[in-house]
N, C-alpha and C. Protein backbone atom coordinates (compact mmCIF):
# COMPACT_ATOMS: atom_id res chain seq x y z
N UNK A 1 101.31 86.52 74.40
CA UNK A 1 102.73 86.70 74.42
C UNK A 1 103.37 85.51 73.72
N UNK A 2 104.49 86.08 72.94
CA UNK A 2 105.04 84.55 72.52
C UNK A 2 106.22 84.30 73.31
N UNK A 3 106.36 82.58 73.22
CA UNK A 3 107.87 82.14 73.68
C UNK A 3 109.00 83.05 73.04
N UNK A 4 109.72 83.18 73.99
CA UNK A 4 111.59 83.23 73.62
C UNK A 4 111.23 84.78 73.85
N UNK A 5 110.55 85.24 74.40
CA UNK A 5 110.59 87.10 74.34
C UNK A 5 111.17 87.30 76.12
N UNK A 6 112.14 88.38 76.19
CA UNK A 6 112.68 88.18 77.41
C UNK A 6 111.38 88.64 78.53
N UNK A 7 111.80 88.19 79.44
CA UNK A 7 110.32 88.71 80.73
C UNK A 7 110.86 90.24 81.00
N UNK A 8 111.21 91.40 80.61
CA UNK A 8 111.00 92.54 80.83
C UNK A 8 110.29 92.89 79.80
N UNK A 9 110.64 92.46 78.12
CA UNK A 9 109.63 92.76 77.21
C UNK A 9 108.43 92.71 77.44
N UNK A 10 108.25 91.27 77.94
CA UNK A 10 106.80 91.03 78.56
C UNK A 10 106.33 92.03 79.18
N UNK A 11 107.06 92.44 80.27
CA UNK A 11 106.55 93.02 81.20
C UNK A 11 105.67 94.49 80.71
N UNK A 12 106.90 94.96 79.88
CA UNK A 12 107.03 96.23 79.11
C UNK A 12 105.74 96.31 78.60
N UNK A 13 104.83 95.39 77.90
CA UNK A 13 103.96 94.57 76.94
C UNK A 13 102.75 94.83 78.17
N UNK A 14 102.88 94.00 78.97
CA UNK A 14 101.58 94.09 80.25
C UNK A 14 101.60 95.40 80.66
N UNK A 15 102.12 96.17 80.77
CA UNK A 15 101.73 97.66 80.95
C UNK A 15 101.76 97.95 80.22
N UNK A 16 101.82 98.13 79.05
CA UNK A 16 101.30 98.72 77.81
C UNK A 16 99.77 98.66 77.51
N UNK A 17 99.82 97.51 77.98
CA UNK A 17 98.56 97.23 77.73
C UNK A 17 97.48 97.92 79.02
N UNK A 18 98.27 98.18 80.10
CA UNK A 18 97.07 98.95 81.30
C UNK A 18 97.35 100.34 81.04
N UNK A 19 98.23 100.92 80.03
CA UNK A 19 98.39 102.42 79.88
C UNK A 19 97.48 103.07 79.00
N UNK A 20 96.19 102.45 79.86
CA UNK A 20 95.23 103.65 78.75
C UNK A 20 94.02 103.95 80.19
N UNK A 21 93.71 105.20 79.96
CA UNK A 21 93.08 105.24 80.95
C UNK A 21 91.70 105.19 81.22
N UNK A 22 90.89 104.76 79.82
CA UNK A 22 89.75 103.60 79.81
C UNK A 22 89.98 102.23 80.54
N UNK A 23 90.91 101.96 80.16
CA UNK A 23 91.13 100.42 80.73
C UNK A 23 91.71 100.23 81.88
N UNK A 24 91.99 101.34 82.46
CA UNK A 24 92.26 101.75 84.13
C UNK A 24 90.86 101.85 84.73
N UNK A 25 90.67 102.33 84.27
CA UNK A 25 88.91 103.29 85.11
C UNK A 25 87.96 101.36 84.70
N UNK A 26 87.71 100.69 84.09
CA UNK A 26 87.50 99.45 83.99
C UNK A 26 87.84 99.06 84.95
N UNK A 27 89.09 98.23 84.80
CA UNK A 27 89.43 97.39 85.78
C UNK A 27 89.01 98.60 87.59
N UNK A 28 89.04 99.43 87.77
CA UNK A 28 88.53 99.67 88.74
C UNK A 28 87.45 99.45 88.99
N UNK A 29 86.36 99.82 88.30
CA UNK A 29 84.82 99.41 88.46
C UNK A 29 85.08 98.03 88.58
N UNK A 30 85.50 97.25 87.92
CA UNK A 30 85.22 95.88 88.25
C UNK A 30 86.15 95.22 89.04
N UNK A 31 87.04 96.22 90.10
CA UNK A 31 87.92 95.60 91.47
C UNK A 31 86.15 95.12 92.62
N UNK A 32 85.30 95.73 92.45
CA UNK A 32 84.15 95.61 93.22
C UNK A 32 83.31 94.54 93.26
N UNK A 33 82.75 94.43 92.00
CA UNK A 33 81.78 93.11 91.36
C UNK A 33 82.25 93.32 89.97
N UNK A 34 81.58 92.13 89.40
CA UNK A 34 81.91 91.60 87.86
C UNK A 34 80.05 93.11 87.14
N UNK A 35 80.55 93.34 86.18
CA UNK A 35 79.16 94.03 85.79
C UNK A 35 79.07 94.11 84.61
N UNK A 36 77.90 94.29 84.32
CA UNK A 36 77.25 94.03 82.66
C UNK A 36 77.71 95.49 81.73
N UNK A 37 78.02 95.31 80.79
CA UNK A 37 78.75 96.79 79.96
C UNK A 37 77.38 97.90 79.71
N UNK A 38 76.44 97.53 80.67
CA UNK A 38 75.88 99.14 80.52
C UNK A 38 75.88 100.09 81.48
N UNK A 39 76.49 99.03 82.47
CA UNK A 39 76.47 99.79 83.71
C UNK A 39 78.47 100.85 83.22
N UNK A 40 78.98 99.69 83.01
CA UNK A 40 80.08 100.13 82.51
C UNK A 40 80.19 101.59 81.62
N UNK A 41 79.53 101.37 80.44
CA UNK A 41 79.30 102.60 79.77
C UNK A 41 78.59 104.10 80.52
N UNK A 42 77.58 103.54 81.67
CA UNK A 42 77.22 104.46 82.46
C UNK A 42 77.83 105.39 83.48
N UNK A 43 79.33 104.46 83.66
CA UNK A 43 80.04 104.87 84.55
C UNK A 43 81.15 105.71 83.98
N UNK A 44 82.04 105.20 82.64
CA UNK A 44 82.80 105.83 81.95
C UNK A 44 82.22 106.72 81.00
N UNK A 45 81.31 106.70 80.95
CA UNK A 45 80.44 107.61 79.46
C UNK A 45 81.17 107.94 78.58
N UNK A 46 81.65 107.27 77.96
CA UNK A 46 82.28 107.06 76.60
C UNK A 46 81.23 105.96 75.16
N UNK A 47 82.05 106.27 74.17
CA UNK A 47 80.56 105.97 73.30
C UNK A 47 80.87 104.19 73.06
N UNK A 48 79.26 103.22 72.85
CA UNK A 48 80.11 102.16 72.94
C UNK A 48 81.08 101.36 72.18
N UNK A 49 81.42 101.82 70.69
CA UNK A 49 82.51 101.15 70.16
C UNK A 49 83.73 101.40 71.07
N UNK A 50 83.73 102.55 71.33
CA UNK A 50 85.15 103.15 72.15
C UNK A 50 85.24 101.70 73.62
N UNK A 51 84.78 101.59 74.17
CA UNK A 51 84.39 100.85 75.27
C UNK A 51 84.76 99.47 75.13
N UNK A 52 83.83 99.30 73.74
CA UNK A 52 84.26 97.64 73.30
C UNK A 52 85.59 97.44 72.59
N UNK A 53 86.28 98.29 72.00
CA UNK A 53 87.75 98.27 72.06
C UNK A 53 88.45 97.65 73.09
N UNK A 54 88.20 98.44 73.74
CA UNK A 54 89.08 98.45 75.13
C UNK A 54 88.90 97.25 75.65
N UNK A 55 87.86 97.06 76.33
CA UNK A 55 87.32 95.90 76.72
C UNK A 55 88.00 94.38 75.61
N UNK A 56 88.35 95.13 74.61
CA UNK A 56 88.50 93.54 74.19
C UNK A 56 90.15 93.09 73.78
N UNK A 57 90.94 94.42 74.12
CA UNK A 57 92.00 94.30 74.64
C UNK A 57 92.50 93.72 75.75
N UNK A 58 91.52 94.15 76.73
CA UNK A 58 91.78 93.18 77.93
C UNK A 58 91.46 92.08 78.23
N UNK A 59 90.17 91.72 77.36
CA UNK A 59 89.97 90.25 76.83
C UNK A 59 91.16 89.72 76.54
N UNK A 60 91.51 89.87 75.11
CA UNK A 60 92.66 89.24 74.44
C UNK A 60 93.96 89.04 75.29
N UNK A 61 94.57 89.96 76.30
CA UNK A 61 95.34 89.66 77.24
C UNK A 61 95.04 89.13 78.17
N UNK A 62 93.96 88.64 78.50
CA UNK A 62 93.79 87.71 79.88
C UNK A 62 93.64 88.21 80.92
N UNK A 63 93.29 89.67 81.05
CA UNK A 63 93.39 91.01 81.93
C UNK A 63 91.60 90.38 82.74
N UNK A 64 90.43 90.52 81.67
CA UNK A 64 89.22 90.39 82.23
C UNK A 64 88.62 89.28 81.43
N UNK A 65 87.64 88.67 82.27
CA UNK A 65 86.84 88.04 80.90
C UNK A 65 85.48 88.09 81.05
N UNK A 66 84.80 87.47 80.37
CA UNK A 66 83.58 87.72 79.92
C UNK A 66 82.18 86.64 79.75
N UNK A 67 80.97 87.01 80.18
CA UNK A 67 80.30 85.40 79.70
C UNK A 67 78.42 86.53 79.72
N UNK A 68 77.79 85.58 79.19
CA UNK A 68 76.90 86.08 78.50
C UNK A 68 75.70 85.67 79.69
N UNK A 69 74.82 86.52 80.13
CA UNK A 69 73.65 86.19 80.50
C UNK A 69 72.16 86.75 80.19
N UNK A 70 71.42 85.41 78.98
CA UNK A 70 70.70 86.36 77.92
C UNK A 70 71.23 87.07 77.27
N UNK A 71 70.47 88.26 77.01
CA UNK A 71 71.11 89.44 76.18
C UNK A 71 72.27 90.34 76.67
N UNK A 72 72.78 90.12 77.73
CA UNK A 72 74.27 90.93 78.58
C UNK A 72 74.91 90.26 78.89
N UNK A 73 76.09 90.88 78.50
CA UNK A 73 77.35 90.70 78.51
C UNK A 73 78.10 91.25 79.77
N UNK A 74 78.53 90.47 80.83
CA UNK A 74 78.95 91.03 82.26
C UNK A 74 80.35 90.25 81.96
N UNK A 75 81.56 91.59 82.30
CA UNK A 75 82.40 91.60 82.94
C UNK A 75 82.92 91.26 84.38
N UNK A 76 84.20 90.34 84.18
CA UNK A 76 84.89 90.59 85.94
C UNK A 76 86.32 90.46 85.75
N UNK A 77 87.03 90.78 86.22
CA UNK A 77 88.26 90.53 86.34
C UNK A 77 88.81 89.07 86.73
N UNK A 78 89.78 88.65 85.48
CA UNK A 78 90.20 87.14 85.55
C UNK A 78 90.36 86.68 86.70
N UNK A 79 91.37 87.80 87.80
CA UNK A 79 92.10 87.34 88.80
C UNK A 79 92.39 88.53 89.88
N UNK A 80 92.49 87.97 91.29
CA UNK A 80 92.45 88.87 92.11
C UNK A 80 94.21 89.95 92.15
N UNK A 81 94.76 89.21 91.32
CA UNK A 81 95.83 89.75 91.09
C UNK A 81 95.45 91.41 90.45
N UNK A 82 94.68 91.20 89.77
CA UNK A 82 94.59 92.80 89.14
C UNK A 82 94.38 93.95 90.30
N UNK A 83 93.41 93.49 91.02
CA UNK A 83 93.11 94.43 91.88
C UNK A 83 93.96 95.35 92.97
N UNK A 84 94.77 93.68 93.09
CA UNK A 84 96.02 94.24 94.51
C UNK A 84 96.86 95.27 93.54
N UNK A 85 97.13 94.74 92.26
CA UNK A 85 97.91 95.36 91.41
C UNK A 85 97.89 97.43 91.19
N UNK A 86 96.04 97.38 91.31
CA UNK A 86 95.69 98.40 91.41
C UNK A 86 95.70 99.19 92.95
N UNK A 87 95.75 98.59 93.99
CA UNK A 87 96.01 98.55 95.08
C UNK A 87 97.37 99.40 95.19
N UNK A 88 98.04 98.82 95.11
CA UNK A 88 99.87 98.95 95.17
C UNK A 88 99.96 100.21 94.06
N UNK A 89 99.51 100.30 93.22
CA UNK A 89 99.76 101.42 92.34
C UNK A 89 99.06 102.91 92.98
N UNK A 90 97.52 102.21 93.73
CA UNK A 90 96.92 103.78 94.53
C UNK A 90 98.12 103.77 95.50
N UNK A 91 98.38 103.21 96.17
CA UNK A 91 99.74 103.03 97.27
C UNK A 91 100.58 104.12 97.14
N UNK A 92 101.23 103.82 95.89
CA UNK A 92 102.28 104.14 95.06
C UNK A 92 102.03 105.69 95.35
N UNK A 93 101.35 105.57 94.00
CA UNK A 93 101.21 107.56 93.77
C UNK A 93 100.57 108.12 94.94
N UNK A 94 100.02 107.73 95.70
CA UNK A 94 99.89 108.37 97.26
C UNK A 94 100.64 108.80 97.96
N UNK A 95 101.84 108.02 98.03
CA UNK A 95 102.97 107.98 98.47
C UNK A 95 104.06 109.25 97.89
N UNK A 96 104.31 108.88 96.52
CA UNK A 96 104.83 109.64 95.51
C UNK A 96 104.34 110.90 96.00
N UNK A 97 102.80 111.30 95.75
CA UNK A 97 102.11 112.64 95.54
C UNK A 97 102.39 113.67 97.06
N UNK A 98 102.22 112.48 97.89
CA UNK A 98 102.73 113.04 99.19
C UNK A 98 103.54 113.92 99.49
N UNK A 99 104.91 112.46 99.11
CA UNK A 99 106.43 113.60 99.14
C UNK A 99 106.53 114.71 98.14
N UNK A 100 105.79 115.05 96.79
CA UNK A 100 106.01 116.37 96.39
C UNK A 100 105.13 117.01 97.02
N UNK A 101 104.33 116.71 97.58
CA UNK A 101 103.68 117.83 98.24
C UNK A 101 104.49 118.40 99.23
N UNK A 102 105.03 117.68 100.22
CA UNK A 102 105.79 118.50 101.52
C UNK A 102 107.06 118.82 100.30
N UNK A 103 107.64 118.31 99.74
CA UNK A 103 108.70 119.40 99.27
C UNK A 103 108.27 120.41 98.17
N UNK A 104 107.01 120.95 97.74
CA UNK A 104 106.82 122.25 97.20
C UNK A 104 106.29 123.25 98.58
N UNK A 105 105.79 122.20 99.57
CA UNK A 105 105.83 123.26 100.62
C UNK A 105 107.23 123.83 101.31
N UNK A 106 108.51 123.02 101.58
CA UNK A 106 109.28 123.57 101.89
C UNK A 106 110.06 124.63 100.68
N UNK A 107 109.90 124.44 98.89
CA UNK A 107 109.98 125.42 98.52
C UNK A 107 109.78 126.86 98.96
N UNK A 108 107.91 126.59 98.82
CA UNK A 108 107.70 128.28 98.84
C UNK A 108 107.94 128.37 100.22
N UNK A 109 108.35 127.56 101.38
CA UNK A 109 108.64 128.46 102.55
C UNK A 109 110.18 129.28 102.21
N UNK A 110 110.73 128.65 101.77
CA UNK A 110 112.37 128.86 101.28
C UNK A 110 112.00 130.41 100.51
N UNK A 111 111.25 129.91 99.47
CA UNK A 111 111.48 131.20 98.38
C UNK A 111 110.41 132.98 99.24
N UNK A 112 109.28 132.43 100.21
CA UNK A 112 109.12 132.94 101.02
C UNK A 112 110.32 133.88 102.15
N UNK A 113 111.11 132.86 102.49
CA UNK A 113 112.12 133.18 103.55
C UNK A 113 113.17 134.12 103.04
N UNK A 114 113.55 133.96 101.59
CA UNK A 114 114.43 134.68 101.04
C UNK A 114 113.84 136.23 100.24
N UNK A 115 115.05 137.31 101.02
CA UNK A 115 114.49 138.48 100.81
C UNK A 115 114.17 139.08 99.55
């Protein structure tokens, strides 16, 4: 990010950057343990350039990082911040998904009720 950009841009910017849903399904696998990108690829099955994209987006933002042991390359998440982050967001749409659920049920009772 550079100086002088207002903090909603930013903000705007940091979710931009989690609005893909490779790099969602990531950072979930690695809310658990830090893991090496084959387990990664095993889990998202996507092909691996596609993977290492991603992955190095969230590098470059400071999202995850990375360190080498031997020949693998294991992932973890920078900070425990991501996780709660992901936390509060399952929260969220739980919440969200909830309340449309009871109000499409009081729909069709309505559209039910009416002759």
């Amino acid at each position: 990010m550079t100086a002088g950009v207002p903090l909603y841009q930013a903000k705007a910017e940091f979710f931009r950057v989690l609005g893909h849903p490779v790099r969602i399904r990531v950072l979930e696998l690695l809310q658990d343990r830090p893991r090496p990108v084959r387990d990664l690829l095993a889990e998202i099955g996507i092909e691996p350039s596609s993977l290492s994209q991603q992955l190095a987006v969230l590098r470059r933002y400071g999202i995850v990082t990375s360190h080498r042991e031997a020949s693998t390359v294991i992932y973890e998440l920078a900070g425990g911040d991501i996780a709660e982050l992901l936390r509060i967001a399952r929260r969220f749409l739980t919440e969200m998904l909830t309340g449309q659920s009871e109000l499409l049920a009081e729909l069709r009772e309505a559209e039910e009720a009416t002759p």
